[in-house]
PDB file of N, CA and C in Angstrom:
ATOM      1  N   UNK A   1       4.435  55.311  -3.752  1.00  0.00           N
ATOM      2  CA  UNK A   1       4.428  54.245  -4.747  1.00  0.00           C
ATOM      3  C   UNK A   1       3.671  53.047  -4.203  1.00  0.00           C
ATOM      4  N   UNK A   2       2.521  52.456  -5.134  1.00  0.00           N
ATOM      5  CA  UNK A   2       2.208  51.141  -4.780  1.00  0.00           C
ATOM      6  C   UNK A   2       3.011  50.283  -5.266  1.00  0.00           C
ATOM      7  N   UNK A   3       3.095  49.245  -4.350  1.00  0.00           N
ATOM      8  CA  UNK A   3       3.614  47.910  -4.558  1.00  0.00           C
ATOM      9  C   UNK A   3       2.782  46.816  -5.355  1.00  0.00           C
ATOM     10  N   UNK A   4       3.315  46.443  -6.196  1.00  0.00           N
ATOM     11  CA  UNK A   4       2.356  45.193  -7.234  1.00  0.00           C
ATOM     12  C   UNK A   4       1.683  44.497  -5.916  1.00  0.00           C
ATOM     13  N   UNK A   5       0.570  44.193  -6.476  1.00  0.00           N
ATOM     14  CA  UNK A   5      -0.224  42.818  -5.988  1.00  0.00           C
ATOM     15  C   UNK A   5       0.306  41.272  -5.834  1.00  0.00           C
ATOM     16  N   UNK A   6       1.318  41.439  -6.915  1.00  0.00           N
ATOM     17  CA  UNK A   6       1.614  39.665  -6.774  1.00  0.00           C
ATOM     18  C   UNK A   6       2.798  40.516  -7.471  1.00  0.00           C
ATOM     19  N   UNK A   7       3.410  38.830  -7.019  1.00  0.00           N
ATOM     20  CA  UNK A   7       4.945  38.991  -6.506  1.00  0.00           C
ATOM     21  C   UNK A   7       5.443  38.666  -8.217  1.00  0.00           C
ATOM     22  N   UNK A   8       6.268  38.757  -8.619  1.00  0.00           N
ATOM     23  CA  UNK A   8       6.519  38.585 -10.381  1.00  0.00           C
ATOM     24  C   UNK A   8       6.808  36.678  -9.872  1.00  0.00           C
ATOM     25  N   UNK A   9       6.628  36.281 -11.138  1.00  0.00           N
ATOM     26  CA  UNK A   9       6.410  34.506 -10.943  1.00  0.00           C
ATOM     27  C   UNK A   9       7.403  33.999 -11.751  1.00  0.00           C
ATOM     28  N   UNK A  10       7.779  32.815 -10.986  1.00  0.00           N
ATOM     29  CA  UNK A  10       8.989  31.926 -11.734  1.00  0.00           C
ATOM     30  C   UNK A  10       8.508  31.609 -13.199  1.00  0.00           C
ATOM     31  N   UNK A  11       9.561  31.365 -14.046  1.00  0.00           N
ATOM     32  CA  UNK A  11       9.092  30.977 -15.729  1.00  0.00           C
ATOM     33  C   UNK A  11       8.417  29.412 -15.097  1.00  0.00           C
ATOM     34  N   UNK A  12       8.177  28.841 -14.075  1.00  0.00           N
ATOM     35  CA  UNK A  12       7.910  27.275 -13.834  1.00  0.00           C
ATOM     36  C   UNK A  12       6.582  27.276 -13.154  1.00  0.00           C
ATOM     37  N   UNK A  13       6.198  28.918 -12.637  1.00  0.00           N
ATOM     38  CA  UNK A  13       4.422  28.704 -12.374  1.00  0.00           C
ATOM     39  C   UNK A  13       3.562  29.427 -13.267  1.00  0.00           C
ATOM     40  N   UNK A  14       4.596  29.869 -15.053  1.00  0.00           N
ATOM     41  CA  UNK A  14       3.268  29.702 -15.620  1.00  0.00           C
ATOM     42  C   UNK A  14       3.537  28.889 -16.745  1.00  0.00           C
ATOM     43  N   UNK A  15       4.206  28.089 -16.682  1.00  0.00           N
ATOM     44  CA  UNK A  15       4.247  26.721 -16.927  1.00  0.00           C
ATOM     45  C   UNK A  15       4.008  25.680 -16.661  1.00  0.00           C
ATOM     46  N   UNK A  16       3.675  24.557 -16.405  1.00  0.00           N
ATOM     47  CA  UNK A  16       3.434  23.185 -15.431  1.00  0.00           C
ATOM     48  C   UNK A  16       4.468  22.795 -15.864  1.00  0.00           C
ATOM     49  N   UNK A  17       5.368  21.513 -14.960  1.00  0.00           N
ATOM     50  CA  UNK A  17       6.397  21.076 -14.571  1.00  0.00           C
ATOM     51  C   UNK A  17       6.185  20.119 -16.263  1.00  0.00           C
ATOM     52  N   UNK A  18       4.928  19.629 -16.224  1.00  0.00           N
ATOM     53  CA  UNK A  18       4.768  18.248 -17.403  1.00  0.00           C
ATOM     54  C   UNK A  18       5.157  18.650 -18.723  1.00  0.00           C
ATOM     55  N   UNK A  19       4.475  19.807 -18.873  1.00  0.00           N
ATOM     56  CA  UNK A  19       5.230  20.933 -20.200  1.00  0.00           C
ATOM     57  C   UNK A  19       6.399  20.856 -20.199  1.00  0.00           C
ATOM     58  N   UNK A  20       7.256  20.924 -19.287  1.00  0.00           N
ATOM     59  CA  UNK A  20       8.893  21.307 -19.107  1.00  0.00           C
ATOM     60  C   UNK A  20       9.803  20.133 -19.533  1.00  0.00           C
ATOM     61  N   UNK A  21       8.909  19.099 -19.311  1.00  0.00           N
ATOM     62  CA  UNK A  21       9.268  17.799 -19.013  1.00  0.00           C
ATOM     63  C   UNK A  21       9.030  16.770 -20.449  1.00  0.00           C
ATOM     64  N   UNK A  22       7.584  17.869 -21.435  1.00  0.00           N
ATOM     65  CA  UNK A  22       7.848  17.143 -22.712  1.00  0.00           C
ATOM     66  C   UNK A  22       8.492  17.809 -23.612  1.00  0.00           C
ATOM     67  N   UNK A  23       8.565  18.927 -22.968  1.00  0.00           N
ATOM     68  CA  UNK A  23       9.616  20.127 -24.137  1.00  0.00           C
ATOM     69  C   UNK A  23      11.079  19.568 -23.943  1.00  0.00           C
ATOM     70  N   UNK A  24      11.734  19.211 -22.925  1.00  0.00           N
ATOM     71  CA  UNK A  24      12.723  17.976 -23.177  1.00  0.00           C
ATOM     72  C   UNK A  24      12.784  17.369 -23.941  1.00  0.00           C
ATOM     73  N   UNK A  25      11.857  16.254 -23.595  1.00  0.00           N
ATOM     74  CA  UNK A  25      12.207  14.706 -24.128  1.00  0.00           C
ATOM     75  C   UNK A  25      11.922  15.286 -25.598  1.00  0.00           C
ATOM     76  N   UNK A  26      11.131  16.122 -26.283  1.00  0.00           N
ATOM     77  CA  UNK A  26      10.732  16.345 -27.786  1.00  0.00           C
ATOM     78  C   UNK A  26      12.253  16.974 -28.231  1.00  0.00           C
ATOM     79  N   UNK A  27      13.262  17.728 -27.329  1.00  0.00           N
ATOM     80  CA  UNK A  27      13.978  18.394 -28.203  1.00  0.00           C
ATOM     81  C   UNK A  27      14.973  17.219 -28.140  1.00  0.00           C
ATOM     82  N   UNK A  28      14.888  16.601 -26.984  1.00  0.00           N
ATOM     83  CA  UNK A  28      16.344  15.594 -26.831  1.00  0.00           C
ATOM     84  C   UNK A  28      16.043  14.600 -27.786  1.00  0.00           C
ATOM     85  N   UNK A  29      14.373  14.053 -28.182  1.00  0.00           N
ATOM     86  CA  UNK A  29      14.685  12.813 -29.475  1.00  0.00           C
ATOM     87  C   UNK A  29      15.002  13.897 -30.559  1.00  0.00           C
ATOM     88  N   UNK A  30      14.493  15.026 -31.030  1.00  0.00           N
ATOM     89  CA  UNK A  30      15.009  15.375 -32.261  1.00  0.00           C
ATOM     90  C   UNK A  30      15.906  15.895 -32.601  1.00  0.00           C
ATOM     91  N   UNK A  31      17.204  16.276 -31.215  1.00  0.00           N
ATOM     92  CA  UNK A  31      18.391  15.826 -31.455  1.00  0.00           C
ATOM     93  C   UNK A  31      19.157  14.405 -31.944  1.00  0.00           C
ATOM     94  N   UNK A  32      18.394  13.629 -31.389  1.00  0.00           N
ATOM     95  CA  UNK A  32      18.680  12.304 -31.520  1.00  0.00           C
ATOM     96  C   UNK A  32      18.663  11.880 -33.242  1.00  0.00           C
ATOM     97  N   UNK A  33      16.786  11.956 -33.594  1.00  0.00           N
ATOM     98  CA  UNK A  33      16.995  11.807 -35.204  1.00  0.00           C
ATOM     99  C   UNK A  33      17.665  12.751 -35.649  1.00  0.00           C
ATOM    100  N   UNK A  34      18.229  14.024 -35.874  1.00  0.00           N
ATOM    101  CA  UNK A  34      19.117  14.388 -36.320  1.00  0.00           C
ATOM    102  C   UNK A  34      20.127  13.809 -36.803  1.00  0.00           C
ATOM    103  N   UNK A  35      20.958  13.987 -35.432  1.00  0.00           N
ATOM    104  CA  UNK A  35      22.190  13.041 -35.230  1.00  0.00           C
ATOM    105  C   UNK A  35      22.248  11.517 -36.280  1.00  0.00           C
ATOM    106  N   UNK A  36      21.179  10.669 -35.880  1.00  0.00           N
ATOM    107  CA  UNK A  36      20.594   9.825 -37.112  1.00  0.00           C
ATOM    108  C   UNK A  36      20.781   9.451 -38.743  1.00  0.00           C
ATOM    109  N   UNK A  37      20.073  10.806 -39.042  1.00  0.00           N
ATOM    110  CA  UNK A  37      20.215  10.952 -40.018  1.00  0.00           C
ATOM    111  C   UNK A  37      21.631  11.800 -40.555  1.00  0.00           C
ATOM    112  N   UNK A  38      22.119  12.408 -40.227  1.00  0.00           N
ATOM    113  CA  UNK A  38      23.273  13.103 -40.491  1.00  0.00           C
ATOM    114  C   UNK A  38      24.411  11.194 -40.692  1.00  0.00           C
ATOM    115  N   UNK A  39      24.070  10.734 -39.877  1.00  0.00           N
ATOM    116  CA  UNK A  39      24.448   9.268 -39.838  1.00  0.00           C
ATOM    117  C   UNK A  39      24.752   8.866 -41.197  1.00  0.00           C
ATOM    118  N   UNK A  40      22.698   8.388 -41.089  1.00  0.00           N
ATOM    119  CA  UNK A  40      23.053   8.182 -42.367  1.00  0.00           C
ATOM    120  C   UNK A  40      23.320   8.801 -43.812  1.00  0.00           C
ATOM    121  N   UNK A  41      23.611  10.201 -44.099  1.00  0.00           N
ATOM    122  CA  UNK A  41      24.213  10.878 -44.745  1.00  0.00           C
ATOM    123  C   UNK A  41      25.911  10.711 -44.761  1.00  0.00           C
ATOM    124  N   UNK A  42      26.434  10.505 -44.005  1.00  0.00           N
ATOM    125  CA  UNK A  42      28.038  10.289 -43.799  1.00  0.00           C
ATOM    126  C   UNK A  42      28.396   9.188 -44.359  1.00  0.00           C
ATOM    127  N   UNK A  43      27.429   7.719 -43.909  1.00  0.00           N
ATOM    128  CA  UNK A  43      28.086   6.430 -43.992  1.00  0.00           C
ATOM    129  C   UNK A  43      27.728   6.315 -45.975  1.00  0.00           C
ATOM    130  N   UNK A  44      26.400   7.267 -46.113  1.00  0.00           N
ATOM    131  CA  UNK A  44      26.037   6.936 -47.794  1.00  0.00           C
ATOM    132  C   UNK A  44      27.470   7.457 -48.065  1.00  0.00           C
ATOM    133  N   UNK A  45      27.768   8.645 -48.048  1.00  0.00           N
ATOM    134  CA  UNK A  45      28.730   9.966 -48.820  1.00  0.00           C
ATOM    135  C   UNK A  45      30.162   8.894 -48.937  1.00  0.00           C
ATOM    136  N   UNK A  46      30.325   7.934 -47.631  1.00  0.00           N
ATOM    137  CA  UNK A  46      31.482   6.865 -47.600  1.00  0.00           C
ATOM    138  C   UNK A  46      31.539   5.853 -48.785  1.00  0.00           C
ATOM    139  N   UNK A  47      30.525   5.851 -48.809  1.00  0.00           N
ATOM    140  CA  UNK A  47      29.977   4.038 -49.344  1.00  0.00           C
ATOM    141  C   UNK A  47      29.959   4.460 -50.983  1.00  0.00           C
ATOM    142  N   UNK A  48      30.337   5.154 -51.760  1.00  0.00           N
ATOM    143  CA  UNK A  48      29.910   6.025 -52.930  1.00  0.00           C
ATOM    144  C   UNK A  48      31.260   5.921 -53.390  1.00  0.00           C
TER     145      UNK A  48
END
């Protein structure tokens, strides 16, 4: 049996770290407006 050439690679070298880093912050604000808006859906549904 041959052995692969290259070694199998972390999900983080065929990714760059900066990718990782805006795929965050993009999911954590649009948790955020979510959250937001669900907001303001609750306080209208109150106020009615």
């Amino acid at each position: 049996m041959t052995e692969p050439t290259q070694p199998r690679r972390s999900m983080e070298d065929r990714f760059p770290r900066a990718l990782w880093v805006r795929l965050i912050i993009y999911v954590a604000v649009g948790h955020l407006f979510a959250a937001f808006i669900y907001l303001l859906f609750t306080l209208g549904a109150q106020n009615q």
